[in-house]
Protein backbone atom coordinates (compact mmCIF):
# COMPACT_ATOMS: atom_id res chain seq x y z
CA UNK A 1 -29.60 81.10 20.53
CA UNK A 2 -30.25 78.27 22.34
CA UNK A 3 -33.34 79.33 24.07
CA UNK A 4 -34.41 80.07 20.40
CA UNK A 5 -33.39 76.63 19.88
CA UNK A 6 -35.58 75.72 22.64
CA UNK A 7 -38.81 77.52 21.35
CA UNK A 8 -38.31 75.97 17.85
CA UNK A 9 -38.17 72.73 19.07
CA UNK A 10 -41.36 73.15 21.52
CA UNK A 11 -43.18 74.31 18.62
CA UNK A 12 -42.22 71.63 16.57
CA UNK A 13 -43.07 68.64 18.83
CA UNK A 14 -46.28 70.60 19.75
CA UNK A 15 -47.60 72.35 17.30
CA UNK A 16 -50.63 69.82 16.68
CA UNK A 17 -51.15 69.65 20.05
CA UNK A 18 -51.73 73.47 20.34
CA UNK A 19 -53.56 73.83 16.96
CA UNK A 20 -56.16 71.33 18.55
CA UNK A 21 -56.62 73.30 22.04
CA UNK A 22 -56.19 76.44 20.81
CA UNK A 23 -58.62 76.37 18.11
CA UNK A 24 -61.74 76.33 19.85
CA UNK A 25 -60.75 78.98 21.88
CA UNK A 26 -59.81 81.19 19.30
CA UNK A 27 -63.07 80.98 17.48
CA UNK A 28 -65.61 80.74 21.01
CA UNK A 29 -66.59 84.17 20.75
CA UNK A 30 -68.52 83.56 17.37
CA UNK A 31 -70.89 81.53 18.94
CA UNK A 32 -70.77 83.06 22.46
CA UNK A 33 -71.24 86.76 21.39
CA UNK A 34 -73.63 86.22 18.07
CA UNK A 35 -75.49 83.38 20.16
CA UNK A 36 -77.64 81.92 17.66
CA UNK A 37 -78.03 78.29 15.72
CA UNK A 38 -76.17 79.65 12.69
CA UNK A 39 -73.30 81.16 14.56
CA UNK A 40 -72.71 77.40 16.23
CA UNK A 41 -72.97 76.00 13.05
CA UNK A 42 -70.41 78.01 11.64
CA UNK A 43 -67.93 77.33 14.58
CA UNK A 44 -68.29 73.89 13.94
CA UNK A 45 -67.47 74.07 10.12
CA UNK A 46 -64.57 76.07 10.47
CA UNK A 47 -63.02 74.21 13.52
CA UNK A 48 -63.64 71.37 11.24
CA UNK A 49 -62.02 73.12 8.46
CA UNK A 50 -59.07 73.80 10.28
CA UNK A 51 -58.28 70.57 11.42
CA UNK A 52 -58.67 69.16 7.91
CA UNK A 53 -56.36 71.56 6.41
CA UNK A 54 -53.59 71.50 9.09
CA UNK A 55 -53.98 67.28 9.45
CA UNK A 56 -53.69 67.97 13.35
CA UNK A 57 -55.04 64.30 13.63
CA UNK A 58 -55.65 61.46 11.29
CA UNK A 59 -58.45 62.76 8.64
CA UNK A 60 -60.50 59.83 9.69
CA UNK A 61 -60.61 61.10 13.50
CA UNK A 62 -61.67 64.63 11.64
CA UNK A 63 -64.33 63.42 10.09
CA UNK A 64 -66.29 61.44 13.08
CA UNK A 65 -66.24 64.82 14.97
CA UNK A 66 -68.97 65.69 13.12
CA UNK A 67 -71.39 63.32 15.00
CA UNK A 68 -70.23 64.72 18.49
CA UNK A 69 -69.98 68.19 17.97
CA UNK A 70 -73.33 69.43 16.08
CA UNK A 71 -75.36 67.48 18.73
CA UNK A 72 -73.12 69.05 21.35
CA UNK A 73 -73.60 72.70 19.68
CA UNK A 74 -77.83 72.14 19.47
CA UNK A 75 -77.66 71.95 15.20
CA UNK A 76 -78.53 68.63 15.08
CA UNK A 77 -79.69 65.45 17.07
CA UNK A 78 -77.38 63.01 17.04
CA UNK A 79 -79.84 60.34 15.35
CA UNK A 80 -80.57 62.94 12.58
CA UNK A 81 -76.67 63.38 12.03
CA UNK A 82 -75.45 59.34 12.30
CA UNK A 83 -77.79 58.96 8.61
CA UNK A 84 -75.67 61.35 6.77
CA UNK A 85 -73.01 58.49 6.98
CA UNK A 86 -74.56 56.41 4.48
CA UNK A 87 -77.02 58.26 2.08
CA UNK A 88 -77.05 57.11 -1.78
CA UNK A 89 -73.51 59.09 -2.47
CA UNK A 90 -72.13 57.04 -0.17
CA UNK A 91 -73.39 53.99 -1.64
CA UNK A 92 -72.04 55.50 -4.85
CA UNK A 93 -68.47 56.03 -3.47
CA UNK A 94 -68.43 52.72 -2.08
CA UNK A 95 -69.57 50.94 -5.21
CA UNK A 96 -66.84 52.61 -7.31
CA UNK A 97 -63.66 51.95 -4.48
CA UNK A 98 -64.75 48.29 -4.83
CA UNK A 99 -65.00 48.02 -8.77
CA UNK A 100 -61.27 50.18 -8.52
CA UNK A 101 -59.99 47.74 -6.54
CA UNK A 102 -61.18 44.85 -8.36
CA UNK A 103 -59.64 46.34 -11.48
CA UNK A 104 -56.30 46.58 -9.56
CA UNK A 105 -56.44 43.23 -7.97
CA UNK A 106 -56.35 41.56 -11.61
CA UNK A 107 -53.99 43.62 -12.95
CA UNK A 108 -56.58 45.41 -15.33
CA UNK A 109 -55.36 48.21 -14.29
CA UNK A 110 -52.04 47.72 -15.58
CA UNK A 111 -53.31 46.88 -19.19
CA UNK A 112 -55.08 49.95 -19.48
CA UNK A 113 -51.82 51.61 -18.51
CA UNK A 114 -49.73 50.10 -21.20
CA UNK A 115 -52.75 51.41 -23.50
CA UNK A 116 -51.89 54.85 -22.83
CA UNK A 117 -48.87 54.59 -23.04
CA UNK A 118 -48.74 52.70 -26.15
CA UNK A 119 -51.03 55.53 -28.06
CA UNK A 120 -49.35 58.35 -26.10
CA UNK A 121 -45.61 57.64 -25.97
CA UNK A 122 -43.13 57.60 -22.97
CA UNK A 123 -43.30 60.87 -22.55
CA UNK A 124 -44.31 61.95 -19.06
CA UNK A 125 -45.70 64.98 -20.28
CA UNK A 126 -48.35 63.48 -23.09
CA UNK A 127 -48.41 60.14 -20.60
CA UNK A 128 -50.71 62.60 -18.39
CA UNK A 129 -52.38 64.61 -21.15
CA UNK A 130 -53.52 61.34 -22.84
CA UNK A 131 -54.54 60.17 -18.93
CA UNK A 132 -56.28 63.56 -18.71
CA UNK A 133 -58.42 63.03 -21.97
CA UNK A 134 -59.16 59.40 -21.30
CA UNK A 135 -61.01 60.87 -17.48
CA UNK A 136 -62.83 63.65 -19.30
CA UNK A 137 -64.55 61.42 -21.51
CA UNK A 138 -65.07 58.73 -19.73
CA UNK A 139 -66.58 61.86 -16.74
CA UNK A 140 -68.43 62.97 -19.36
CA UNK A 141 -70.71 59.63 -19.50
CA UNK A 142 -70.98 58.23 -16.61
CA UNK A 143 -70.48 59.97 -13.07
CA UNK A 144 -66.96 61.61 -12.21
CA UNK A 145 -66.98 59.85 -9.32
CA UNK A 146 -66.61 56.40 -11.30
CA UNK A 147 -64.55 57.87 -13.87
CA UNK A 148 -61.85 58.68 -11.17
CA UNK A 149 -62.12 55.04 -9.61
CA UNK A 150 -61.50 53.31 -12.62
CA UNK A 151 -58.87 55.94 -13.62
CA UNK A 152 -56.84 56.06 -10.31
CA UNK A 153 -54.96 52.62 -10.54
CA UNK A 154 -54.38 52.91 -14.31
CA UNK A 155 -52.51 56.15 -13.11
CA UNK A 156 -50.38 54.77 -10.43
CA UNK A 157 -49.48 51.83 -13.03
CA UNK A 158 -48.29 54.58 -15.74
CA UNK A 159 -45.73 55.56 -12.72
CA UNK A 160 -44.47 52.11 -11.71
CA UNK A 161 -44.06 51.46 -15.74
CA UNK A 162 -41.78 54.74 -15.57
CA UNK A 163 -40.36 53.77 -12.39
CA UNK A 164 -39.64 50.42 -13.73
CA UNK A 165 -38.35 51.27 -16.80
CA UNK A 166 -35.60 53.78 -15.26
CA UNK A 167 -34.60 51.43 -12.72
CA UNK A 168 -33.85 48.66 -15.16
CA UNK A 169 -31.90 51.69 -17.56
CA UNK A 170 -30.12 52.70 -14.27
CA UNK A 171 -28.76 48.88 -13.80
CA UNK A 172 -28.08 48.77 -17.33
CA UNK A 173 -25.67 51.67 -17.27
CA UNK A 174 -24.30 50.77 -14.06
CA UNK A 175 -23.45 46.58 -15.67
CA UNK A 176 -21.95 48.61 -18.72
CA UNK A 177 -19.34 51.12 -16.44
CA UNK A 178 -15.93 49.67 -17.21
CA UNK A 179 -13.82 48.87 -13.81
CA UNK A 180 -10.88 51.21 -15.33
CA UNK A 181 -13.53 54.49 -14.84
CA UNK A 182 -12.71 54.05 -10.66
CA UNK A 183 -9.73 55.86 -10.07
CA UNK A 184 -8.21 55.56 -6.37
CA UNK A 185 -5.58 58.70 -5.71
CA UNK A 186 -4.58 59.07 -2.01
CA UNK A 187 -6.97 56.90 -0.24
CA UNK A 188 -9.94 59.11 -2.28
CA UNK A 189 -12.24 57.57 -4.93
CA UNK A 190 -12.59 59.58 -7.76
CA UNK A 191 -16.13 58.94 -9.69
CA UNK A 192 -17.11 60.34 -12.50
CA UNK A 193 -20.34 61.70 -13.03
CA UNK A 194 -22.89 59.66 -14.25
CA UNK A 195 -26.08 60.21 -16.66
CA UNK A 196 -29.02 58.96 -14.29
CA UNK A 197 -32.09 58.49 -16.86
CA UNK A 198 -33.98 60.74 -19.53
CA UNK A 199 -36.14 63.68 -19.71
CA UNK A 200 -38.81 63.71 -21.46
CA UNK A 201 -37.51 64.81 -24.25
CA UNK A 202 -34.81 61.86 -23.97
CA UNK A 203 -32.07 63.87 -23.10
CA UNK A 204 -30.02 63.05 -20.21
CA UNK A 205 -30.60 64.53 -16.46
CA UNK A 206 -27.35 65.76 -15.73
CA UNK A 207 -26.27 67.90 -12.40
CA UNK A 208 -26.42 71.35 -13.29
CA UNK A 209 -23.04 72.02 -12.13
CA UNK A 210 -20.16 73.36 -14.49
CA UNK A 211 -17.95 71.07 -16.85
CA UNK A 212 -15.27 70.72 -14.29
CA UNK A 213 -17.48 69.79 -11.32
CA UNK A 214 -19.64 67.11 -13.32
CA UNK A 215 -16.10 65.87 -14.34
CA UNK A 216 -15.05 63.66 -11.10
CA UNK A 217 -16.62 63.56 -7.51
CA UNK A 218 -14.53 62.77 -4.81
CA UNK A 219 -16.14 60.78 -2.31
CA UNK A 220 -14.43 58.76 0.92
CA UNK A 221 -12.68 55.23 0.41
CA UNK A 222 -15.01 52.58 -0.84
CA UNK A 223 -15.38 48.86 0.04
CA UNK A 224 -16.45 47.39 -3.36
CA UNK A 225 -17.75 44.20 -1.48
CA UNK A 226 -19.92 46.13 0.42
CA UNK A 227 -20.51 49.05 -1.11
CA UNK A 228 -23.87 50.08 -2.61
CA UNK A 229 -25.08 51.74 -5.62
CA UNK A 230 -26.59 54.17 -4.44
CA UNK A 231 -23.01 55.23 -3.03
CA UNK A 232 -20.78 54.14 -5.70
CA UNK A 233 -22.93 55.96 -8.08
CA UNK A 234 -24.30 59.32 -6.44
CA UNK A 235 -27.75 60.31 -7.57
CA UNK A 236 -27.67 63.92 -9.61
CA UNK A 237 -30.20 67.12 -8.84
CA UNK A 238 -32.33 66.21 -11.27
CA UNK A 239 -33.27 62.63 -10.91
CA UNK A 240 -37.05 62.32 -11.42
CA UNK A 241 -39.20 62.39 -8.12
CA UNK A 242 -41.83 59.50 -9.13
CA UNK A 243 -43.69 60.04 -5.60
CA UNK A 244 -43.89 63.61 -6.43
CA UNK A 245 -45.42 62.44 -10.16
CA UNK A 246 -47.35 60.12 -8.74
CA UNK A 247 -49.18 63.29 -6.36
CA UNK A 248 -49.53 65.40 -9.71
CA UNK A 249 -50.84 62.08 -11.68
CA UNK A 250 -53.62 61.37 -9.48
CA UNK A 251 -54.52 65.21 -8.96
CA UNK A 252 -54.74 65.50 -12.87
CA UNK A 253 -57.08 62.61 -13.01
CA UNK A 254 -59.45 64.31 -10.62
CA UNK A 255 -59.37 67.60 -12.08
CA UNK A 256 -60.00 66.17 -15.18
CA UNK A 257 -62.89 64.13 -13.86
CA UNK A 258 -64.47 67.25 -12.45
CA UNK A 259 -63.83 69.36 -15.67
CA UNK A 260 -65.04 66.40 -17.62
CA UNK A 261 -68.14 66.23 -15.69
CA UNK A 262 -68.94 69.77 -16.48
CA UNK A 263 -69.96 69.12 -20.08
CA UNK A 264 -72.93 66.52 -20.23
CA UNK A 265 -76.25 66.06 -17.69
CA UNK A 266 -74.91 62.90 -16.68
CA UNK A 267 -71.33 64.12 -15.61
CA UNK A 268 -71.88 65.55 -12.28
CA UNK A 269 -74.69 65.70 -9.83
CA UNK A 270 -75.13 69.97 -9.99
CA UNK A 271 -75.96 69.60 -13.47
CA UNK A 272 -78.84 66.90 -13.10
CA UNK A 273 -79.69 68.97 -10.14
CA UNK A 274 -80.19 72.13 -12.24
CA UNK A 275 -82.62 70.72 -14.74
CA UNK A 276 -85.12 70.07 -12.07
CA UNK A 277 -85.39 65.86 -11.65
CA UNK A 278 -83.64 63.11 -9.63
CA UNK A 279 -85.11 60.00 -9.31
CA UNK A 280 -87.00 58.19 -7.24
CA UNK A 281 -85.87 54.43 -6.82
CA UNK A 282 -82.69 53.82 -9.43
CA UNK A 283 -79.91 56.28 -8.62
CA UNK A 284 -76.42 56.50 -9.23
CA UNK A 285 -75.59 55.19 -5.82
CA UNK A 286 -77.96 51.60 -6.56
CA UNK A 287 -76.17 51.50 -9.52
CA UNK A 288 -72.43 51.87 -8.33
CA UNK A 289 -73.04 49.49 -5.77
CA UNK A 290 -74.91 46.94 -7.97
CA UNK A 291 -71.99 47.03 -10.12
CA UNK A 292 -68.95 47.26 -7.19
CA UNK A 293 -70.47 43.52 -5.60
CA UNK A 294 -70.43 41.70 -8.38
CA UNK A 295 -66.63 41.15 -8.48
CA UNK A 296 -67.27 39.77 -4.93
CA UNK A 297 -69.56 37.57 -6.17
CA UNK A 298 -68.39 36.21 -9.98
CA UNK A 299 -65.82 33.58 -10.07
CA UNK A 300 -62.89 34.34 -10.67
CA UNK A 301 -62.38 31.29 -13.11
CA UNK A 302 -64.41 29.83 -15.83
CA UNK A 303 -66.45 27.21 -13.72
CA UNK A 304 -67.25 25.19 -16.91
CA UNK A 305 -63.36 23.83 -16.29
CA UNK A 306 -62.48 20.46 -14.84
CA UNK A 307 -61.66 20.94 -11.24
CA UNK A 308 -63.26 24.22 -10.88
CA UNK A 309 -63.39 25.37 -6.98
CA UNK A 310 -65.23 28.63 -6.69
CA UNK A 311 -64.00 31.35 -5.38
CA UNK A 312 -64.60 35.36 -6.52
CA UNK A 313 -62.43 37.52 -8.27
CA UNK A 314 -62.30 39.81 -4.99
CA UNK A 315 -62.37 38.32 -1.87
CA UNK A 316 -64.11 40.16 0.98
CA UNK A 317 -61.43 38.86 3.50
CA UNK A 318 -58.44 40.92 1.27
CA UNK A 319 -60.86 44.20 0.56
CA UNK A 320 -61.49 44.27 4.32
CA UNK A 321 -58.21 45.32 4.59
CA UNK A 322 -57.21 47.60 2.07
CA UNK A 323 -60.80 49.42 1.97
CA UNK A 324 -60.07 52.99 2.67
CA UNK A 325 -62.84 53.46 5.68
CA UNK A 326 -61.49 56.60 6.30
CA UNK A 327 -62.17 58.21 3.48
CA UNK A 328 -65.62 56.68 3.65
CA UNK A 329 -66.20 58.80 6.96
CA UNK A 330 -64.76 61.53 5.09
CA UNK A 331 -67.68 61.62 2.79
CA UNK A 332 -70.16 61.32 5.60
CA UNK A 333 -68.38 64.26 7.49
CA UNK A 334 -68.97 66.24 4.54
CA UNK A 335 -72.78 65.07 3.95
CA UNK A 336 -73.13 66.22 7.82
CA UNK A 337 -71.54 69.86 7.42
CA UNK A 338 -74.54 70.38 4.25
CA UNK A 339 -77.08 68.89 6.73
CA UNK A 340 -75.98 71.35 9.49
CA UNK A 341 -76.09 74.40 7.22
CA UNK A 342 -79.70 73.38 6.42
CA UNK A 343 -80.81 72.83 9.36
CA UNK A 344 -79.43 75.51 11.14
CA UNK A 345 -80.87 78.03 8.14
CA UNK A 346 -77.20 79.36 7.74
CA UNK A 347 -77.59 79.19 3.89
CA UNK A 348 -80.62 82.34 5.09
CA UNK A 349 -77.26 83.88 6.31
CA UNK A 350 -75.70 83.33 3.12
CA UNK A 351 -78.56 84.88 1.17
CA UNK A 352 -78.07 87.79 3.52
CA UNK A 353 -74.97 87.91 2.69
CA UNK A 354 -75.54 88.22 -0.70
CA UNK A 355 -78.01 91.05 -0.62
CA UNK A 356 -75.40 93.61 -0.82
CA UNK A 357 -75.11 92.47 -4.61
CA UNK A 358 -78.51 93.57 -5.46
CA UNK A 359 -78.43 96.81 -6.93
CA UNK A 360 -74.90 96.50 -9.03
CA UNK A 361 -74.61 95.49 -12.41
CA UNK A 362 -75.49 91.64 -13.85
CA UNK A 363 -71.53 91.24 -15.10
CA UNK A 364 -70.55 92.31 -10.96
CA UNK A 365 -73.37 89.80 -9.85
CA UNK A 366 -72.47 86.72 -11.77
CA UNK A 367 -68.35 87.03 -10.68
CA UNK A 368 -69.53 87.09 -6.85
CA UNK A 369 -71.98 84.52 -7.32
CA UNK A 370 -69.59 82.56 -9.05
CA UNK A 371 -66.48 83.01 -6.34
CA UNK A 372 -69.25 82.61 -3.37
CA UNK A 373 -70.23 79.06 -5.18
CA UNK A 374 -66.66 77.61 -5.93
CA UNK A 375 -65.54 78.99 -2.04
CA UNK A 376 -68.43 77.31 -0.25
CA UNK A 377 -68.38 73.69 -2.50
CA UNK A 378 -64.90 73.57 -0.73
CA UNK A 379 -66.53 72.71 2.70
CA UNK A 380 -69.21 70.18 1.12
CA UNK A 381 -70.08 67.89 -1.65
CA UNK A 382 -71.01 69.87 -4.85
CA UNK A 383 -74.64 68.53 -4.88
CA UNK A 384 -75.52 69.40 -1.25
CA UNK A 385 -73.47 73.28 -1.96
CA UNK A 386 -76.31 73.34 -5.67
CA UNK A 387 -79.01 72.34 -3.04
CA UNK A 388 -78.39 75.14 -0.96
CA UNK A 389 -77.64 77.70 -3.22
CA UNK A 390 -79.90 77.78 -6.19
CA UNK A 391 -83.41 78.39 -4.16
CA UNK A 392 -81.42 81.36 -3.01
CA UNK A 393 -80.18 82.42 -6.51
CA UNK A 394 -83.77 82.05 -7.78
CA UNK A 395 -85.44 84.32 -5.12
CA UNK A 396 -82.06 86.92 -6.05
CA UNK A 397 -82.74 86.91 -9.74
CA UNK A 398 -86.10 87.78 -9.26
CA UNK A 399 -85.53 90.62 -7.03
CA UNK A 400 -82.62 91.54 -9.41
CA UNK A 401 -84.71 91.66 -12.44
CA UNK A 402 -81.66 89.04 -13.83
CA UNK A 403 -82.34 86.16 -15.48
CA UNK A 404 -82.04 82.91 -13.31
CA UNK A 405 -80.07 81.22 -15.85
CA UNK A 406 -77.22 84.02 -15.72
CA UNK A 407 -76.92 83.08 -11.46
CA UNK A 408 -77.72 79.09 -11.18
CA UNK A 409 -75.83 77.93 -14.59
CA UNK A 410 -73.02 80.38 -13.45
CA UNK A 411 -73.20 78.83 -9.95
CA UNK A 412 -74.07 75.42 -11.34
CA UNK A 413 -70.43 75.14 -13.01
CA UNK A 414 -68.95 77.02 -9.80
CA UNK A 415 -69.93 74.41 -7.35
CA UNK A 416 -67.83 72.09 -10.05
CA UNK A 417 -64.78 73.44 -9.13
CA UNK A 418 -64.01 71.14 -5.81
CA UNK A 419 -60.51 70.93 -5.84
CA UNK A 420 -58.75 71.78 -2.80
CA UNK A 421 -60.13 69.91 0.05
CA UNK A 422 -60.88 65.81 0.26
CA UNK A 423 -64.99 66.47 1.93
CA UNK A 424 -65.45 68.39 -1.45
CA UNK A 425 -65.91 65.82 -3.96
CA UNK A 426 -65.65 61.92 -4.18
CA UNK A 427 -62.59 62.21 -6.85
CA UNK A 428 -60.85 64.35 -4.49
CA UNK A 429 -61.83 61.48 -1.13
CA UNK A 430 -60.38 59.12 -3.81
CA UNK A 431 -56.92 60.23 -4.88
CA UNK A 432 -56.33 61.44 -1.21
CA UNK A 433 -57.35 57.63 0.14
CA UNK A 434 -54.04 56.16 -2.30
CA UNK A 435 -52.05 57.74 0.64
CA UNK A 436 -49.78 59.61 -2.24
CA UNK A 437 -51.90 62.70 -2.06
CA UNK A 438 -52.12 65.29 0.86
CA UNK A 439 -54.23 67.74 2.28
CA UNK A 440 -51.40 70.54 1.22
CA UNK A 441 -50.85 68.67 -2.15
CA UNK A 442 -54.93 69.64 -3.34
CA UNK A 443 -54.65 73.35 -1.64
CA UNK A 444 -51.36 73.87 -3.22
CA UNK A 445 -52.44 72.55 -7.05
CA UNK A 446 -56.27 73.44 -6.92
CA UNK A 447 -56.17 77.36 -6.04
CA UNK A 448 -54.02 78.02 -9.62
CA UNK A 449 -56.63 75.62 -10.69
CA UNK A 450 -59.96 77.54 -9.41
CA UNK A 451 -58.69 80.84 -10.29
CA UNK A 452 -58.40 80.04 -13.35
CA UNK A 453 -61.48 78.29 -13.71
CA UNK A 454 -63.61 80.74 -12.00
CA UNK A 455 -62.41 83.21 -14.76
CA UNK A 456 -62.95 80.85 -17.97
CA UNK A 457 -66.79 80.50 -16.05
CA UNK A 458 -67.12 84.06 -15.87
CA UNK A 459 -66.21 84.98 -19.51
CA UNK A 460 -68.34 81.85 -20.78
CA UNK A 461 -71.48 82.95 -18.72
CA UNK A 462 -71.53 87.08 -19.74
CA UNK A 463 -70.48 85.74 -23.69
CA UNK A 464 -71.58 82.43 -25.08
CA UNK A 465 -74.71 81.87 -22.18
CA UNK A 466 -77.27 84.46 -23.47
CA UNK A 467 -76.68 83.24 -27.13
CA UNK A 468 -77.15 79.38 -26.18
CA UNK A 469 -80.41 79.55 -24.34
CA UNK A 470 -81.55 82.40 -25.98
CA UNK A 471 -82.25 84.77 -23.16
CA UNK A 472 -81.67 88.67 -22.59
């Protein structure tokens, strides 16, 4: 046993450690024994991929790797790979992280909170459903990316109002206990059980113990000048978890942003992509950050006022230092894994791959195109994954004798479904740079999430797609 002991604890101090060494190792023979530009490619997105998902080492550390490792491997030079760190989605995620934290540096945050909640309820449940519907829309209109920006500190501010609420109704009950309910019997406090908050359906949380058990709790002698109450009043089973709401808040509000996206042009970059057009000069990314410094340039007061002194409603000094840069080189990381599969030709490899499709039936062909697009937009941004893999899907459905439209719109909306990784989508960089959202938190909540979407794609593109644009 105690060499067991041993081992575990080895393992547990190490673990990182090894996962870091070992790695490499482990996957060498893929580029050693296939030996070609693709093959070192793909060992650098999956060691990549594994480090993200395990959190061996800060996500920030991940995500310079990039800019050592594909000039290392002989993908890319390392000038080509240093301008995938700032490219117009950048720009675009930078823009909206400054407008977000404007919002939550003057509390506007907070009033859109209290809006939700005011239409919605208290309830937790409907709190999120009407915080759902309110990022759809908004997704819907302008780019998800924004959406989730402006969304994420109005969701944080629904939790402190719960937070705050059931802290205040916890004092309350505790001010109202009458001194006669502590019962001292043998140098043993007796406590009865108390009700610690409401459900949502306002009932009280109580232990899930029998009658007899919730009746008294014995618990050792207490000082009652010293004591807390946190010990004077022991917290039940079911007390509400508000960092664990606070993970499933956020996650909502970038699911919804990505579902929300799905339905208009505007909503996500795939679909803009998939009509054929981008512009030249004006893009989403001038227009975020046009937008994101003005807060650090307006004044923060109306400077027609006696005794005005300018100064702007978001000082660079303070959004220095709450800026999550990390994330920022998160993005970039992910904008240098789709330049490495280009430039390597590993999306050829991919549309090898994919040959073994040709030949079955159309219903077959759009379920693997589908799964292929929402696996690979999981390893980088959903634009650069549509970039890749709608050239191929064209020169497919023309060998297949299958409409395009059944493969790109299919893979169009597949690409959409970025939920399990942080490189995958800005909304997903976002919630994860709050620091209340991990790596395990998005794998755990998105593949439910993907499976079922991938599904509700499939049935929508061999159903309602020929009908809608009228093709056979």
């Amino acid at each position: 046993m105690a060499n067991i002991h041993r081992v575990k604890q080895f393992f547990k101090s190490w673990w990182r450690l090894l996962i870091i060494a070992l790695t490499p190792l482990i996957l060498l023979p893929l580029p050693i024994v296939v030996n070609s530009i693709q093959a070192k490619c793909a060992y650098v997105v999956l060691l990549l991929t594994i480090y993200w998902v395990f959190e061996v080492m800060p996500y920030a550390v991940t995500s310079l790797l990039p800019l050592a490792f594909f000039p290392m491997a002989g993908v890319i030079s390392g000038d080509e790979i240093g301008h995938n760190y700032f490219k117009d989605i950048s720009t675009l995620f930078l823009g909206s992280m400054i407008l977000a934290h404007a919002m939550e540096h003057v509390q506007l945050h907070r009033r859109l909170a209290l809006f939700v909640l005011k239409i919605v309820g208290s309830s937790v449940k409907w709190s999120m459903a009407g915080l759902m519907i309110v990022t759809a829309f908004l997704s819907m209109w302008i780019n998800n990316s924004a959406a989730t920006s402006i969304m994420i500190p109005a969701a944080i501010a629904i939790i402190d109002e719960f937070k705050g609420y059931d802290q205040q109704h916890h004092q309350t009950n505790q001010s109202q206990r009458e001194p006669e309910e502590i019962l001292s019997v043998n140098g043993l406090t007796l406590l009865p059980m108390q009700i610690i908050g409401s459900s949502d359906d306002d009932e009280p949380l109580l232990a899930q113990e029998s009658c007899d058990e919730r009746a008294i709790e014995l618990s050792p002698p207490i000082d009652h000048r010293t004591s807390s109450s946190a010990r004077e009043f022991p917290l039940t089973k079911q007390q509400i978890d508000y960092k664990q709401l606070k993970t499933g808040f956020l996650i909502s509000v970038a699911y919804s942003a990505a579902v929300g996206g799905m339905g208009t042009l505007v909503g996500t970059g795939p679909n803009i992509f998939v009509k054929g057009f981008t512009d030249q000069y004006v893009t989403d990314g001038t227009a975020a950050l046009l937008i994101g410094s003005l807060p650090l340039i307006l004044p923060n007061k109306n400077p027609l006022k006696k005794n005005w002194d300018y100064n702007p409603i978001l000082e660079w000094s303070h959004l220095s230092k709450v800026f999550p840069w990390g994330v920022f080189m998160l993005q970039g990381a992910g904008l240098a894994i789709a330049d490495g599969f280009k430039k390597s030709d590993l999306s050829s490899t991919i549309a090898t791959f994919l040959q073994f499709i040709v030949g079955t039936s159309r219903t077959v062909t759009i379920l693997i195109v589908i799964i292929v697009s929402a696996i690979l937009t999981e390893f980088t941004s959903n634009l650069a994954c549509a970039s890749i893999l709608f050239p191929i899907l064209d020169g497919m459905a023309k060998s297949t004798k299958i409409h395009p439209a059944y493969l790109i719109m299919s893979s169009c909306m597949g690409v959409s479904l970025s939920l399990m990784l942080p490189i995958a989508t800005p909304p997903n960089a976002m919630i994860f740079a709050s620091g209340d959202v991990r790596i395990r938190d998005l794998i755990r909540a998105g593949v439910g999430f993907k499976i079922i979407g991938i599904l509700v794609i499939f049935l929508a593109s061999v159903t309602v797609l020929a009908p809608i644009f009228r093709i056979h």
